[in-house]
C-alpha atoms as a PDB file:
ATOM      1  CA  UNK A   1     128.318 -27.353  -1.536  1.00  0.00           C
ATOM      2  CA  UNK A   2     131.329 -28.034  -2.480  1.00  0.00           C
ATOM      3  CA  UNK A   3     133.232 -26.623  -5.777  1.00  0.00           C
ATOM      4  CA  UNK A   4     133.624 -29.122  -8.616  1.00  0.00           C
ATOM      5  CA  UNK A   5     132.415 -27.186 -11.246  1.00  0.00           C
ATOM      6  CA  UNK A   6     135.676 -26.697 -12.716  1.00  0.00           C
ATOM      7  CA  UNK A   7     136.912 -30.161 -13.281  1.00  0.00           C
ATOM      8  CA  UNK A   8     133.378 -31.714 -14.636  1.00  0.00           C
ATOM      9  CA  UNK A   9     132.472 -32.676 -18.046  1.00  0.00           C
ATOM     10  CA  UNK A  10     129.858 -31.285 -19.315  1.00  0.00           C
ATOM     11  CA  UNK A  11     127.853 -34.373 -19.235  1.00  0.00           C
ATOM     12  CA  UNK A  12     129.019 -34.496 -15.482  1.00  0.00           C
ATOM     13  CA  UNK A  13     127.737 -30.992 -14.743  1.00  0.00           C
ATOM     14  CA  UNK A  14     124.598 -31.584 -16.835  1.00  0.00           C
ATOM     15  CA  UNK A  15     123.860 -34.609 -14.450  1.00  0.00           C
ATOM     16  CA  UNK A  16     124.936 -32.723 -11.256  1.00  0.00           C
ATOM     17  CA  UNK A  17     122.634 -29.847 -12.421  1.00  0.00           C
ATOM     18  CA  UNK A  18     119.576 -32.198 -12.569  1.00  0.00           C
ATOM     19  CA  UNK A  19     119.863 -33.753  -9.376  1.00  0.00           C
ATOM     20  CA  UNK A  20     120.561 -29.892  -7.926  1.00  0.00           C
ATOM     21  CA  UNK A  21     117.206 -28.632  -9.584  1.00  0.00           C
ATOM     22  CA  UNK A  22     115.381 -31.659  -8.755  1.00  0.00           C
ATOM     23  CA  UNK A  23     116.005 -31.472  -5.448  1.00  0.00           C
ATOM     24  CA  UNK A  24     115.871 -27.974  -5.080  1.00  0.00           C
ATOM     25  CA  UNK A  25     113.271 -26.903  -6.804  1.00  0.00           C
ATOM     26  CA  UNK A  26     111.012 -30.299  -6.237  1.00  0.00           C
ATOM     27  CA  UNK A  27     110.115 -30.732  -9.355  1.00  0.00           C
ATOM     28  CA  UNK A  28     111.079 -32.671 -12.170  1.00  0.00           C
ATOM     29  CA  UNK A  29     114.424 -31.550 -14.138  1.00  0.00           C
ATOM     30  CA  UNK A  30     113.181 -33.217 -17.601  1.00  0.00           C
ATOM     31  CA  UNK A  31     110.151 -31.952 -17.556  1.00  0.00           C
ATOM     32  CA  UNK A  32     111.476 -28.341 -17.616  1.00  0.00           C
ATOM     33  CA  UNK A  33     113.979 -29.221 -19.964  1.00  0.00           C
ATOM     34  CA  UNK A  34     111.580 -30.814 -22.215  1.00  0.00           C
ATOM     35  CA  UNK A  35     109.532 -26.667 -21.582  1.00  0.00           C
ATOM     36  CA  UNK A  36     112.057 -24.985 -23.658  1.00  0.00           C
ATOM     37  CA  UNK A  37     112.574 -27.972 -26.634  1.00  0.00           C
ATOM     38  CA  UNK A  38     109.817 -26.744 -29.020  1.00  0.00           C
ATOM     39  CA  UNK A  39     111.347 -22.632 -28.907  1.00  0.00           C
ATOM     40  CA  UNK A  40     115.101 -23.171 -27.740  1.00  0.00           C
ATOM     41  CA  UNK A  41     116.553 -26.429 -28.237  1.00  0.00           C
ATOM     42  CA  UNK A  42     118.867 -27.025 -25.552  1.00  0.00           C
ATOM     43  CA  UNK A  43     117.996 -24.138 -23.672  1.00  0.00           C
ATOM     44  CA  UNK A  44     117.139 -26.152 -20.632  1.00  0.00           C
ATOM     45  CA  UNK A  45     119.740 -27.802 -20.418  1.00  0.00           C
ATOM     46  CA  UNK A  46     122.183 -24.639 -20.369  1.00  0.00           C
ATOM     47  CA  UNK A  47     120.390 -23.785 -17.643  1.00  0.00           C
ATOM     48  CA  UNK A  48     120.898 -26.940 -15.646  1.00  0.00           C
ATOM     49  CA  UNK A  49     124.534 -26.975 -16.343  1.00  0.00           C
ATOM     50  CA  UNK A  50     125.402 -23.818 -16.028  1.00  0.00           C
ATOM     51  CA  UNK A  51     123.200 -22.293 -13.206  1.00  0.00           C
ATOM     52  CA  UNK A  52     122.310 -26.024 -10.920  1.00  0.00           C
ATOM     53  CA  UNK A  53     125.327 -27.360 -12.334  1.00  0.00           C
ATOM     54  CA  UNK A  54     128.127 -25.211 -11.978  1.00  0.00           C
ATOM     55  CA  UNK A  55     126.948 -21.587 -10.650  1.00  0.00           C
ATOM     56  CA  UNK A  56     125.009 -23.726  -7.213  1.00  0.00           C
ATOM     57  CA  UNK A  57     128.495 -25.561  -6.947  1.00  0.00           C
ATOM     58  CA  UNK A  58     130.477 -22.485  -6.420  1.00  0.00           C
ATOM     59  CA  UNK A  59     132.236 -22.145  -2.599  1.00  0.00           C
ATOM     60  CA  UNK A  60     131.862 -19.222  -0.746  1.00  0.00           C
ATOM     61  CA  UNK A  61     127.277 -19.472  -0.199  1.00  0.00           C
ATOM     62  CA  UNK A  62     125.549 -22.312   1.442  1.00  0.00           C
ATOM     63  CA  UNK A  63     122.346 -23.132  -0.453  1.00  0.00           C
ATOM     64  CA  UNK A  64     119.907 -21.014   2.102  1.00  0.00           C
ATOM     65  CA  UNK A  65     122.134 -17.794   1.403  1.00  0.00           C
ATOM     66  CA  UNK A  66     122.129 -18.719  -2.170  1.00  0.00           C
ATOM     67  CA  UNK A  67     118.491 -18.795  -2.275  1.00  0.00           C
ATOM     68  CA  UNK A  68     117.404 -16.513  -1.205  1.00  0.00           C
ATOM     69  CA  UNK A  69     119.465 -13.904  -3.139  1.00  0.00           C
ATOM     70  CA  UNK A  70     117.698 -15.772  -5.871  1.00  0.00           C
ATOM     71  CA  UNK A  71     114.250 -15.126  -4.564  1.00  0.00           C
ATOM     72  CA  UNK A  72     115.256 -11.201  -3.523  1.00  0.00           C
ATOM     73  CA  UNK A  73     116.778 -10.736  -7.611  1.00  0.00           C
ATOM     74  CA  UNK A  74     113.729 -12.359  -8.909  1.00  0.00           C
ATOM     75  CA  UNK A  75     111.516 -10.408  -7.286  1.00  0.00           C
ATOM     76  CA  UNK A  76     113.344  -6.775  -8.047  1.00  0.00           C
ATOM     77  CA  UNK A  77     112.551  -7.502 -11.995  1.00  0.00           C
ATOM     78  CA  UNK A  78     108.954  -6.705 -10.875  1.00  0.00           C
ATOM     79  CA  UNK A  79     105.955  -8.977 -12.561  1.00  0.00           C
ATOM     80  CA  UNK A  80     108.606 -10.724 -15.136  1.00  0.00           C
ATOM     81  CA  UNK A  81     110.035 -12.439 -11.973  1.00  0.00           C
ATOM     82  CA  UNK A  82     107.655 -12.909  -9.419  1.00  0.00           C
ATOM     83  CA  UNK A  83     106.572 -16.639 -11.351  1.00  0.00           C
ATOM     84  CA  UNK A  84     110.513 -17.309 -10.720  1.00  0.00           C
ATOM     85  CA  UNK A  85     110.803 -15.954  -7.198  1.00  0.00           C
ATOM     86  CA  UNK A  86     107.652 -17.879  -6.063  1.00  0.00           C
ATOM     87  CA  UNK A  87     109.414 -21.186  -7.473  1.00  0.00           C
ATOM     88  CA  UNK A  88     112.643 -20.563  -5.388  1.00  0.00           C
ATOM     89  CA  UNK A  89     110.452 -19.732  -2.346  1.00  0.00           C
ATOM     90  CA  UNK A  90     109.730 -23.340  -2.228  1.00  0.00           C
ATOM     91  CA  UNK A  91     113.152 -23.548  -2.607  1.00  0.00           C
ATOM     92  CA  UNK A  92     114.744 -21.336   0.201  1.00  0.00           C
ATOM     93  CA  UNK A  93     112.351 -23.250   2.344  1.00  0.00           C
ATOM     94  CA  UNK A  94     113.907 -26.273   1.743  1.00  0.00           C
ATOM     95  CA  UNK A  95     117.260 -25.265   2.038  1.00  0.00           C
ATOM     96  CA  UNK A  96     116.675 -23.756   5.576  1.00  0.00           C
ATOM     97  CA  UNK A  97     114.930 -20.291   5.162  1.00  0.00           C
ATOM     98  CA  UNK A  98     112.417 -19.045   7.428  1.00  0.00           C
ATOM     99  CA  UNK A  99     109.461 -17.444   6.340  1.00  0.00           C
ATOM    100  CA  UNK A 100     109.911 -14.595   7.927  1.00  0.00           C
ATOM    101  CA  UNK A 101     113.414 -14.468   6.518  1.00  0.00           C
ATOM    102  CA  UNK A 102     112.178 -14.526   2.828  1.00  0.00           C
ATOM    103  CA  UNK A 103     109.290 -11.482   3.855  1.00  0.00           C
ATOM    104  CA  UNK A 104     112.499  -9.716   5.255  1.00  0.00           C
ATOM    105  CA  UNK A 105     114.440 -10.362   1.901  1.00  0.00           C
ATOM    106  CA  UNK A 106     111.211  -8.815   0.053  1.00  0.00           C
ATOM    107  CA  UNK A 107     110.741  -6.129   2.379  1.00  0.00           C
ATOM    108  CA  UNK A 108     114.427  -5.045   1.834  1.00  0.00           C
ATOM    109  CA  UNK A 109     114.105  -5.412  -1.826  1.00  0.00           C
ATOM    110  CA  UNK A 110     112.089  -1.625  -1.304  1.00  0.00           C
ATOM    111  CA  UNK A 111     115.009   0.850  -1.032  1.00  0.00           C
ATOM    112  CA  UNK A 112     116.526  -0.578  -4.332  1.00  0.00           C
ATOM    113  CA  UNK A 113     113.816  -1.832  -6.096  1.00  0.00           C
ATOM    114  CA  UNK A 114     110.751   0.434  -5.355  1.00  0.00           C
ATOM    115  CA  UNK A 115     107.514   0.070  -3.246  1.00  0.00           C
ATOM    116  CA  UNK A 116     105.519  -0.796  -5.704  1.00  0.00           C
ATOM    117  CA  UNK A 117     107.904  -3.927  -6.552  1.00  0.00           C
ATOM    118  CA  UNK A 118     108.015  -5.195  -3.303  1.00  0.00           C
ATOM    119  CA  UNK A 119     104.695  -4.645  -2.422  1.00  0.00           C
ATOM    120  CA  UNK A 120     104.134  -7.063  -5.583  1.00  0.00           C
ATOM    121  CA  UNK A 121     106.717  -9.426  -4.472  1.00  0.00           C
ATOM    122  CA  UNK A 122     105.323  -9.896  -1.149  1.00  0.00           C
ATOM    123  CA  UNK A 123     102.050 -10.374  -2.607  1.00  0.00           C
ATOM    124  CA  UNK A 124     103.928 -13.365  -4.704  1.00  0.00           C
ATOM    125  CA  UNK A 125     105.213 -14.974  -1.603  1.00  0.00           C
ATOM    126  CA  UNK A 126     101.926 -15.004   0.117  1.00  0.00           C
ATOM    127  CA  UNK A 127     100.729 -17.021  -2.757  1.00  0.00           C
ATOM    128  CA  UNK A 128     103.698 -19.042  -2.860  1.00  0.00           C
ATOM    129  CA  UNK A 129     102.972 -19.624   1.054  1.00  0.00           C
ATOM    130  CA  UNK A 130      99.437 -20.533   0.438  1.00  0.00           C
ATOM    131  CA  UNK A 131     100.568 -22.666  -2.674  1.00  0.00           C
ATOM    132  CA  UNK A 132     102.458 -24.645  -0.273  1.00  0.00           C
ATOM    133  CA  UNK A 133     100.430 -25.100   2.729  1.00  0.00           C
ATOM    134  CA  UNK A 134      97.901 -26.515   0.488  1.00  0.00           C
ATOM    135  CA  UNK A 135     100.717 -28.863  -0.474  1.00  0.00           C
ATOM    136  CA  UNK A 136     101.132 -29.658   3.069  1.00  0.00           C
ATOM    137  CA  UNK A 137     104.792 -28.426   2.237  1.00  0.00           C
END
């Protein structure tokens, strides 16, 4: 992807960040917006112009790299982040990742993170993997 971040308007970079989310995540940009509205008022859409928006833009990582380091960080907070690793799962997928690349990312995630927290993030993506094959993803 290439980097524009630094020359779009907000609005720009709030529209980029939609479209990035949507098609990344496949799911619906407004509707997770819309999840934050009732505790943090334009919380969502920080996050879609500063992480989908901007921080997705950046050169250097094609989207499958970018991924999964997403997946691997979620999944070292332990239980907090295994809801958001599962999520970007279905997004490494999509941007080219392997299973067996993802399990490897996990599986790595031991010597920093602990056994137990991989063993738990592992146990995330297998859900994630059923999740999906029900899907037909």
């Amino acid at each position: 992807m290439a980097d524009q971040s630094q020359t779009l308007a907000p609005d720009a970079l709030y529209e980029q960040g939609s479209k990035t989310f949507t098609s990344s995540l496949g799911t619906s940009s407004i509707d997770f917006e819309k999840s934050f509205e009732d505790i943090a008022p334009g919380f969502g859409r920080l996050i879609l112009e500063a992480e989908f928006g901007n921080a997705y833009h950046r050169p250097g990582l094609d989207l499958k790299t970018r991924e999964l380091i997403i997946v691997a960080t979620c999944a070292t907070l332990g239980a907090t982040g295994y809801d958001a690793a599962k999520m970007h799962i279905g997004a490494a997928l999509r941007a080219g990742a392997t299973r067996a690349e993802i399990v490897e990312a996990l599986v790595q995630i031991t010597f920093a993170a602990g056994l137990p927290t991989s063993i738990g993030a592992l146990q995330a993506a297998r859900e994630a993997f059923a999740k999906l094959d029900e899907k037909g993803s």
